[in-house]
Protein backbone atom coordinates (compact mmCIF):
# COMPACT_ATOMS: atom_id res chain seq x y z
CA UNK A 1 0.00 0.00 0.00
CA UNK A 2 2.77 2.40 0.96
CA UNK A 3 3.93 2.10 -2.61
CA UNK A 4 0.89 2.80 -4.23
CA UNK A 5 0.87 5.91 -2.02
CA UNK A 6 4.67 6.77 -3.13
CA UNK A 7 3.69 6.52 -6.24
CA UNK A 8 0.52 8.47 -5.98
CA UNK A 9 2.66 11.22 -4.28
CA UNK A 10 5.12 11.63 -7.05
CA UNK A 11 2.59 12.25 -9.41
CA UNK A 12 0.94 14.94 -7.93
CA UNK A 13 4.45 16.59 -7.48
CA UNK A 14 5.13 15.76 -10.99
CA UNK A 15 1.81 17.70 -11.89
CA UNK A 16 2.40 20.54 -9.45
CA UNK A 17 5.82 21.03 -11.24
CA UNK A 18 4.60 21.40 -14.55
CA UNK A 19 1.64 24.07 -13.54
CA UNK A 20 4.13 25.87 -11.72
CA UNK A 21 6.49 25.93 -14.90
CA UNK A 22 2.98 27.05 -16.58
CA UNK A 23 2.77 29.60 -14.11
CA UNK A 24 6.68 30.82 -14.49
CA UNK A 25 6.16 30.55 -18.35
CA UNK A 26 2.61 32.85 -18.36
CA UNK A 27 4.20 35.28 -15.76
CA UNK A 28 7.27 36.02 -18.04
CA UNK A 29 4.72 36.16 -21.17
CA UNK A 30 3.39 38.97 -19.52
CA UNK A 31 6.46 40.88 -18.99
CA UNK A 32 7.70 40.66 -22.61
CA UNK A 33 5.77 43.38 -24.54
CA UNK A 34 3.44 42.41 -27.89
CA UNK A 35 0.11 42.65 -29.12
CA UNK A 36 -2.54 41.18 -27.47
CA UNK A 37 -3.56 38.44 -30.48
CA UNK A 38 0.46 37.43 -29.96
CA UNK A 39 0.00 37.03 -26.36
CA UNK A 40 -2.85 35.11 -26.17
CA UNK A 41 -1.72 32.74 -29.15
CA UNK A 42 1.45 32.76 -26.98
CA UNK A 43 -0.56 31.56 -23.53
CA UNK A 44 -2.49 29.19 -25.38
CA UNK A 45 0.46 27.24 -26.63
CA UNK A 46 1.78 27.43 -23.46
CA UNK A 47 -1.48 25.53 -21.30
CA UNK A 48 -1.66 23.23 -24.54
CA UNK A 49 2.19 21.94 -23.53
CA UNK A 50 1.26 21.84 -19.61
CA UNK A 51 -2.09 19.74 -20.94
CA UNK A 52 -0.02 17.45 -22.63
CA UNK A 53 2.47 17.26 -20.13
CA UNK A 54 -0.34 16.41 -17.68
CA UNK A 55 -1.63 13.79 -20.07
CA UNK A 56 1.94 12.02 -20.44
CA UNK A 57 1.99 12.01 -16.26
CA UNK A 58 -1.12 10.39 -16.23
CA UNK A 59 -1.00 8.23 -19.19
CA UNK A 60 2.10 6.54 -17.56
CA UNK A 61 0.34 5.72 -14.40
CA UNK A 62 -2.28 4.12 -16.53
CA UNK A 63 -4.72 6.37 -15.81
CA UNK A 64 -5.34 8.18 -19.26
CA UNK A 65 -5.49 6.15 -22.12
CA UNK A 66 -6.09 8.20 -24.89
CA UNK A 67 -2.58 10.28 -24.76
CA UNK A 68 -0.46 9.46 -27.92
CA UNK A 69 2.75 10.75 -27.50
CA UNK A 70 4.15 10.62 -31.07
CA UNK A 71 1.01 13.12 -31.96
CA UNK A 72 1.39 15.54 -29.39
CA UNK A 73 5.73 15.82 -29.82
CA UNK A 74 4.16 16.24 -33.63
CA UNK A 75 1.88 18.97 -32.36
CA UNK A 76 4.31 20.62 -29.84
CA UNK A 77 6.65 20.64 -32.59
CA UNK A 78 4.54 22.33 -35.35
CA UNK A 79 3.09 25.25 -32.78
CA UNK A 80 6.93 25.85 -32.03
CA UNK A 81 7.72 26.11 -35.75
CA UNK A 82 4.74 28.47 -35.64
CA UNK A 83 6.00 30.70 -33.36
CA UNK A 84 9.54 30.77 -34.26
CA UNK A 85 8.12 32.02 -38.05
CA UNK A 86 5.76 34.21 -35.79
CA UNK A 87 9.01 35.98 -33.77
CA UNK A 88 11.16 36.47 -37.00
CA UNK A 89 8.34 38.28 -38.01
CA UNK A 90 8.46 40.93 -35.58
């Protein structure tokens, strides 16, 4: 039982972790200075990671199913590409 609780424990830290790097991540967003349709874009790609991130954490206790990891690298990978093109833009 103990290590079902040890295990239960480090993925709740493991989840904490990545909304506080979602925090960090939206708090610097709003330092840098761009237009609003930028930002937002910019705040929605960054919940879309911690979602996925959240997904992977629970998909590897067994306790989401549906999380396909080669899609969502392909995903994570296009909306970077996206915003790179978007920054050189600017």
């Amino acid at each position: 039982m103990t290590d079902y609780t040890e295990k239960e424990a480090k993925v709740i830290d493991n989840i904490a972790k990545t909304l506080e790097q979602l925090d960090t991540n939206l708090a610097n967003l709003e330092s840098n200075e761009m237009d609003a349709k930028q930002h937002s874009f910019k705040e929605w790609i960054e919940e879309r990671k911690a979602i996925h991130e959240i997904k992977h954490i629970m998909s590897e206790i067994g306790k989401y199913a549906k999380y396909d990891e080669k899609s969502a690298l392909a995903d994570e990978k296009e909306l970077e590409e996206f915003v790179t093109k978007l920054d050189s833009q600017n």
